[in-house]
C-alpha atoms as a PDB file:
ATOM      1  CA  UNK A   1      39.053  -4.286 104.426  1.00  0.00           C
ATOM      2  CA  UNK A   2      38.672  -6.223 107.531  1.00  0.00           C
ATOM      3  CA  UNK A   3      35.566  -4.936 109.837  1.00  0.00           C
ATOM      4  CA  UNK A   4      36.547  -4.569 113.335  1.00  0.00           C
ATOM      5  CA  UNK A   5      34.266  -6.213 116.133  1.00  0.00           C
ATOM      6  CA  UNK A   6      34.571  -5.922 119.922  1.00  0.00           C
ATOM      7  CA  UNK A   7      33.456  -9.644 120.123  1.00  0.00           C
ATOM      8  CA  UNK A   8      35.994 -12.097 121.438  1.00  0.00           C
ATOM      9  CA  UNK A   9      35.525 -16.088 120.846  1.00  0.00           C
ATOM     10  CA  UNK A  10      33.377 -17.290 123.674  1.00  0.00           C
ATOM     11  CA  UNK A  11      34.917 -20.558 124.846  1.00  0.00           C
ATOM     12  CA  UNK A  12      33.561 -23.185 127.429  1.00  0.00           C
ATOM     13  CA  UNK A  13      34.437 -20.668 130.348  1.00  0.00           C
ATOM     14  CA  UNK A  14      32.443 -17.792 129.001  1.00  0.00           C
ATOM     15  CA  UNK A  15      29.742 -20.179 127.954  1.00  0.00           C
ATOM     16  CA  UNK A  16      29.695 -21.432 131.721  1.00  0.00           C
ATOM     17  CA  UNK A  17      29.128 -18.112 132.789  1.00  0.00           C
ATOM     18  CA  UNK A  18      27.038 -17.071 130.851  1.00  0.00           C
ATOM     19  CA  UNK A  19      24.772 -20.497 132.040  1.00  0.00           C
ATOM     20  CA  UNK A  20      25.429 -19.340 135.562  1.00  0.00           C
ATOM     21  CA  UNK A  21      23.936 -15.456 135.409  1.00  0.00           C
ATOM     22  CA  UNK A  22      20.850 -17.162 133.415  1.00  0.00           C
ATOM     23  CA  UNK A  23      20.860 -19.950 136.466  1.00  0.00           C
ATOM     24  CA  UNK A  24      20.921 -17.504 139.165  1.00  0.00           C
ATOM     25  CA  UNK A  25      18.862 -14.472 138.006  1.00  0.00           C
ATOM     26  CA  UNK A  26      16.198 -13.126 139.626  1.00  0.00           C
ATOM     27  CA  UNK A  27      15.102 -10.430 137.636  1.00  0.00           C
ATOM     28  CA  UNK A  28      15.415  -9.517 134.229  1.00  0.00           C
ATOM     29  CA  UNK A  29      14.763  -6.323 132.452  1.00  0.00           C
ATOM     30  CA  UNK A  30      12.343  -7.277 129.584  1.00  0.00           C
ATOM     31  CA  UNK A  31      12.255  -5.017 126.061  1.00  0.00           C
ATOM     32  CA  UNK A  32       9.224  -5.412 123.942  1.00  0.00           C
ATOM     33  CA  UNK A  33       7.766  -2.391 120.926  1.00  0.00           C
ATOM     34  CA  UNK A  34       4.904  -0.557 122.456  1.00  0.00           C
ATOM     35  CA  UNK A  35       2.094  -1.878 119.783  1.00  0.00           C
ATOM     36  CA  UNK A  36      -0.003   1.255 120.070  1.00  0.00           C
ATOM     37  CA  UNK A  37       3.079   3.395 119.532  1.00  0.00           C
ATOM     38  CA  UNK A  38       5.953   1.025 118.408  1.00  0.00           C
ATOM     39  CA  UNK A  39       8.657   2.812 120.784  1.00  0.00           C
ATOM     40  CA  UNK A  40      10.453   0.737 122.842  1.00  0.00           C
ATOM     41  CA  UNK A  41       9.523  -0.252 126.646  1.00  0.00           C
ATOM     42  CA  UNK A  42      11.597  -2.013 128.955  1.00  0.00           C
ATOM     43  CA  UNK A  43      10.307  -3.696 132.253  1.00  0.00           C
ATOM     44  CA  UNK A  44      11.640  -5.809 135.166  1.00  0.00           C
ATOM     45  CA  UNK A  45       9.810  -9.491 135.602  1.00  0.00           C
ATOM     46  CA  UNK A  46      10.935 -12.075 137.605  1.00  0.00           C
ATOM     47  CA  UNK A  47      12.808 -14.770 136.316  1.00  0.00           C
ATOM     48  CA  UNK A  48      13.524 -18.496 136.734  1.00  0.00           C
ATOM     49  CA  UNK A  49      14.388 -20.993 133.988  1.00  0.00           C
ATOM     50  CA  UNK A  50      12.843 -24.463 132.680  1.00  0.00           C
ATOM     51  CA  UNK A  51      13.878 -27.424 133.109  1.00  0.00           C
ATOM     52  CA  UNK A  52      15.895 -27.168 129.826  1.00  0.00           C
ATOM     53  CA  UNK A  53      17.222 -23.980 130.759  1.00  0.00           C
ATOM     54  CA  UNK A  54      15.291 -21.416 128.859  1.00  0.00           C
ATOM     55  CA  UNK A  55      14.577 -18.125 130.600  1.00  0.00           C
ATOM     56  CA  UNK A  56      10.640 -18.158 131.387  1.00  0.00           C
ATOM     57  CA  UNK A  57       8.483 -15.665 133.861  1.00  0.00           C
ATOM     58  CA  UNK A  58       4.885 -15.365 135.000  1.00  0.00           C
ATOM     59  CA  UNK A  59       3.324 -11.861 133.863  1.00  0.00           C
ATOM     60  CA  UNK A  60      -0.099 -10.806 134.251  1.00  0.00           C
ATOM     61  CA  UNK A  61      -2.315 -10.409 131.497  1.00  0.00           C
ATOM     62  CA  UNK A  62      -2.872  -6.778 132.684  1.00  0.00           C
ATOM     63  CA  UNK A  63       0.696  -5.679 132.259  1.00  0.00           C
ATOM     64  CA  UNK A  64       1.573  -3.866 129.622  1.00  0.00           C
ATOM     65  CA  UNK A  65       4.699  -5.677 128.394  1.00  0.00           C
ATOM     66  CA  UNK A  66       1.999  -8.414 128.330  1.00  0.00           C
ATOM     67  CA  UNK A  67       0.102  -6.967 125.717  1.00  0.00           C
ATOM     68  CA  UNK A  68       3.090  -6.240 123.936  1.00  0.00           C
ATOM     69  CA  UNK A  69       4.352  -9.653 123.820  1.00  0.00           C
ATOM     70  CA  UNK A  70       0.947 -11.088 122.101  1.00  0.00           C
ATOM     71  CA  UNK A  71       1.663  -8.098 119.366  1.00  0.00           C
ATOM     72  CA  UNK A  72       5.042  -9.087 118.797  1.00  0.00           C
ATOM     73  CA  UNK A  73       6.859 -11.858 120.903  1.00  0.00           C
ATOM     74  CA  UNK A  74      10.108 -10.848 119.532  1.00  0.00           C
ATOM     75  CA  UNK A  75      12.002  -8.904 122.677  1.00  0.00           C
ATOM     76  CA  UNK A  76      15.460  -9.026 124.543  1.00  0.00           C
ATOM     77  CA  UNK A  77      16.602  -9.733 128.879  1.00  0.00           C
ATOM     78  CA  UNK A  78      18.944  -8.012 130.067  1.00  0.00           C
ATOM     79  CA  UNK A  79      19.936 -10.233 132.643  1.00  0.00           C
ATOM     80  CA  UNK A  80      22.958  -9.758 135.722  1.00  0.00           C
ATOM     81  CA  UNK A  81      22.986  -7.988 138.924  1.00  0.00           C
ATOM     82  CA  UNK A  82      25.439  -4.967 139.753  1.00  0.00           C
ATOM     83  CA  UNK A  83      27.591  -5.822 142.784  1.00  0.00           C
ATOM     84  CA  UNK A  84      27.128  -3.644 145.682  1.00  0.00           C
ATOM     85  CA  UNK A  85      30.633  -1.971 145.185  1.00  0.00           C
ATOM     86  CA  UNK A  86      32.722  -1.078 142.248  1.00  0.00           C
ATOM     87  CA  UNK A  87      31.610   0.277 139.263  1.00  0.00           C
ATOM     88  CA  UNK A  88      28.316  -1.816 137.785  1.00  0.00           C
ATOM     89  CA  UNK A  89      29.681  -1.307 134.234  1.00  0.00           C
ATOM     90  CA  UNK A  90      32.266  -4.140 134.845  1.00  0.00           C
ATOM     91  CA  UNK A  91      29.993  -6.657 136.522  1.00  0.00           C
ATOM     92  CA  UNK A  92      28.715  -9.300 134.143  1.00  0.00           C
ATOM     93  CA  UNK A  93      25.785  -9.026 132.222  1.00  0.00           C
ATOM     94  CA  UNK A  94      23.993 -11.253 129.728  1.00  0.00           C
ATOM     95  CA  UNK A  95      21.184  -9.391 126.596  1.00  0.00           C
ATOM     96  CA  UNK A  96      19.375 -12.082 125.248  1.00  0.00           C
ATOM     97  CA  UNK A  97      17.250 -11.893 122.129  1.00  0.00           C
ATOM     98  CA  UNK A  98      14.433 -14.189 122.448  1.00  0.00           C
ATOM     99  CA  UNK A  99      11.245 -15.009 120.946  1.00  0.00           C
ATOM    100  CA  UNK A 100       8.070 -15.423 123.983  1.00  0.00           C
ATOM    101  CA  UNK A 101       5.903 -18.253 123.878  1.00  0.00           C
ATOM    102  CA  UNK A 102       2.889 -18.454 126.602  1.00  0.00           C
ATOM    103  CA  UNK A 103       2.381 -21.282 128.359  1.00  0.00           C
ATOM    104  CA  UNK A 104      -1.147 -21.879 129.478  1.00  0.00           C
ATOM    105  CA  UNK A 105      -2.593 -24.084 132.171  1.00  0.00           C
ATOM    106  CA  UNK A 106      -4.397 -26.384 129.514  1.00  0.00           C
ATOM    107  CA  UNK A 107      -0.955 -27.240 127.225  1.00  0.00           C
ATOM    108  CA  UNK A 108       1.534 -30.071 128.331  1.00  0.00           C
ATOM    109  CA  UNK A 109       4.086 -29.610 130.385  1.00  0.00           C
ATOM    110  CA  UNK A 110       2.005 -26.581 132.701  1.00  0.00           C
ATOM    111  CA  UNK A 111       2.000 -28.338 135.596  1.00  0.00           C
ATOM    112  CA  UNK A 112       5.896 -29.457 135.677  1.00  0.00           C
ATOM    113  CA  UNK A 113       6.776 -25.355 134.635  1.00  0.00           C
ATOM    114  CA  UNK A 114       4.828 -24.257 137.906  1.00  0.00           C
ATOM    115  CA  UNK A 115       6.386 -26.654 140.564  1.00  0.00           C
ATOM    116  CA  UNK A 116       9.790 -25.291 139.280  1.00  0.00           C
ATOM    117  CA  UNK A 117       8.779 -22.329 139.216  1.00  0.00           C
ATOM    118  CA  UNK A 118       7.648 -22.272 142.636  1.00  0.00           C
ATOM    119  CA  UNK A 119      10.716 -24.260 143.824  1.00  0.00           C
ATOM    120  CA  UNK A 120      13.260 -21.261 142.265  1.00  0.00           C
ATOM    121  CA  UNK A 121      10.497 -18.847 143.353  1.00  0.00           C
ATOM    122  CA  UNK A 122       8.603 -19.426 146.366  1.00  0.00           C
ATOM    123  CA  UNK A 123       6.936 -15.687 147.194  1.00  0.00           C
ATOM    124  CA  UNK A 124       5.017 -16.680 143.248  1.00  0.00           C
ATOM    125  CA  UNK A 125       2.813 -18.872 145.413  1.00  0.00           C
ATOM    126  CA  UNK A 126       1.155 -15.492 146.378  1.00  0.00           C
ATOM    127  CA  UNK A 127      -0.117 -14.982 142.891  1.00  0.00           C
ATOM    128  CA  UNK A 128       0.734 -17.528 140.557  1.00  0.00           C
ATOM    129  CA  UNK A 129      -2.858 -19.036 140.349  1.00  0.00           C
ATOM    130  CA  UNK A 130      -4.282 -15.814 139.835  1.00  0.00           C
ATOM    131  CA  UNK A 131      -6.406 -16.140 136.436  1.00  0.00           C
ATOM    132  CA  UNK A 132      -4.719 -13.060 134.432  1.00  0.00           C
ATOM    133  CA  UNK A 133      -0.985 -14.753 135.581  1.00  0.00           C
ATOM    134  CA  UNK A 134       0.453 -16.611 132.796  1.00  0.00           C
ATOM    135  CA  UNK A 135       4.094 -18.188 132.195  1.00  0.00           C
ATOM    136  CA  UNK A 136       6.043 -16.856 129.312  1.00  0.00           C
ATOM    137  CA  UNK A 137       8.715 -19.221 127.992  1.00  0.00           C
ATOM    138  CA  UNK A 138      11.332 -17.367 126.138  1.00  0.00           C
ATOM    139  CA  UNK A 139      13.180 -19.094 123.071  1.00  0.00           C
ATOM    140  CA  UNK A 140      17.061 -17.880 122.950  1.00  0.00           C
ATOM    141  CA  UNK A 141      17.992 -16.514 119.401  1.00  0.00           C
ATOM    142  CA  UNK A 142      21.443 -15.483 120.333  1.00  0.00           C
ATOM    143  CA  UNK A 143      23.517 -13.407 123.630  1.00  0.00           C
ATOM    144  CA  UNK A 144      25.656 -10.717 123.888  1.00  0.00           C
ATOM    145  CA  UNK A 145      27.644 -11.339 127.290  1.00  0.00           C
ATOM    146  CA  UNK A 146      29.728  -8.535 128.823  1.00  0.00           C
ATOM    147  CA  UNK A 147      31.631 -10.304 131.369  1.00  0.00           C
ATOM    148  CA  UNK A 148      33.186  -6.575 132.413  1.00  0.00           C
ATOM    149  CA  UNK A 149      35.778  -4.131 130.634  1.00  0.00           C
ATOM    150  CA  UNK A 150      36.965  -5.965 126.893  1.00  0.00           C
ATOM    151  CA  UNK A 151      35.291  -9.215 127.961  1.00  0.00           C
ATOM    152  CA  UNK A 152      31.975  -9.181 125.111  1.00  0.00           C
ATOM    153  CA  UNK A 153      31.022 -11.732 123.432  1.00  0.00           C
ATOM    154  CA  UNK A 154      28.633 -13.168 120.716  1.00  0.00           C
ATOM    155  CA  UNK A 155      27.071 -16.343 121.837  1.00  0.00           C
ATOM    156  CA  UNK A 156      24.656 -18.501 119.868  1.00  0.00           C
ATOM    157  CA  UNK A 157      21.741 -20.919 120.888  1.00  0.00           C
ATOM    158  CA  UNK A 158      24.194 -23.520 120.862  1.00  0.00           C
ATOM    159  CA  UNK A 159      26.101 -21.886 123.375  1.00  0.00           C
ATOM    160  CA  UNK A 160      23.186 -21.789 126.256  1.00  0.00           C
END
């Protein structure tokens, strides 16, 4: 018996756009597993990406999806922006599972993360030295893309 999946093959095209809403988002809603409770919590951070590509944010020590992350850095971003008309459930959208590494002022590479970051964020220059702010790079396992009504697909870390 043949299992049915809703996944088409993602080909350079869906790949590309799937590049582009990571490129151009803003926000991101952020799961992580409450550790006190271990029910799920979702979150909106900002959003930029490295100079590789990889999603990364700067969270505050205080948040709670902060503390989370330290517990257990394995979480997913939902990533893509209804557009102001139409029905949002057939704009694009990208999940990401992905595995958060900090990034602290004393390890290599610091210093290039938070010019980017300011350059794709300027209003983080309010904050972003702030001793509880810290960058979270996030590692991409795999994506689900919905690029809209019958357009889902199963990408892999070779496709970002």
């Amino acid at each position: 018996m043949t299992e049915l999946t809703p996944y088409r093959t993602p080909d350079e095209a869906v790949r590309s756009q799937a590049r582009d809403l990571l490129a151009h988002g803003h926000f991101a809603s952020l799961a992580v597993l409450c550790p006190e409770t271990g029910l799920p919590s979702i979150s909106r951070i900002a959003l930029a990406t490295d100079e590789t590509g990889n999603p990364v944010t700067l969270i505050s020590t205080l948040a709670e999806h902060s503390r989370a992350l330290c517990a257990n850095p394995n979480c997913a971003l939902l990533v893509g922006e209804p557009a102001e008309k139409g029905d949002p459930l057939t704009h694009p959208r990208l999940t990401l599972h992905v595995i958060a590494r900090p990034v602290h002022r004393c390890m290599t590479g610091y210093t290039e993360l938070r010019e980017r970051y300011l350059v794709l964020r300027p209003k983080a220059k309010l904050y972003i030295d702030f001793a509880d702010f810290n960058f979270v790079r996030f590692i991409i396992q795999d994506g689900l893309l919905n690029g809209g009504f019958g357009k889902a697909y199963r990408l892999t870390t070779q496709d970002f």
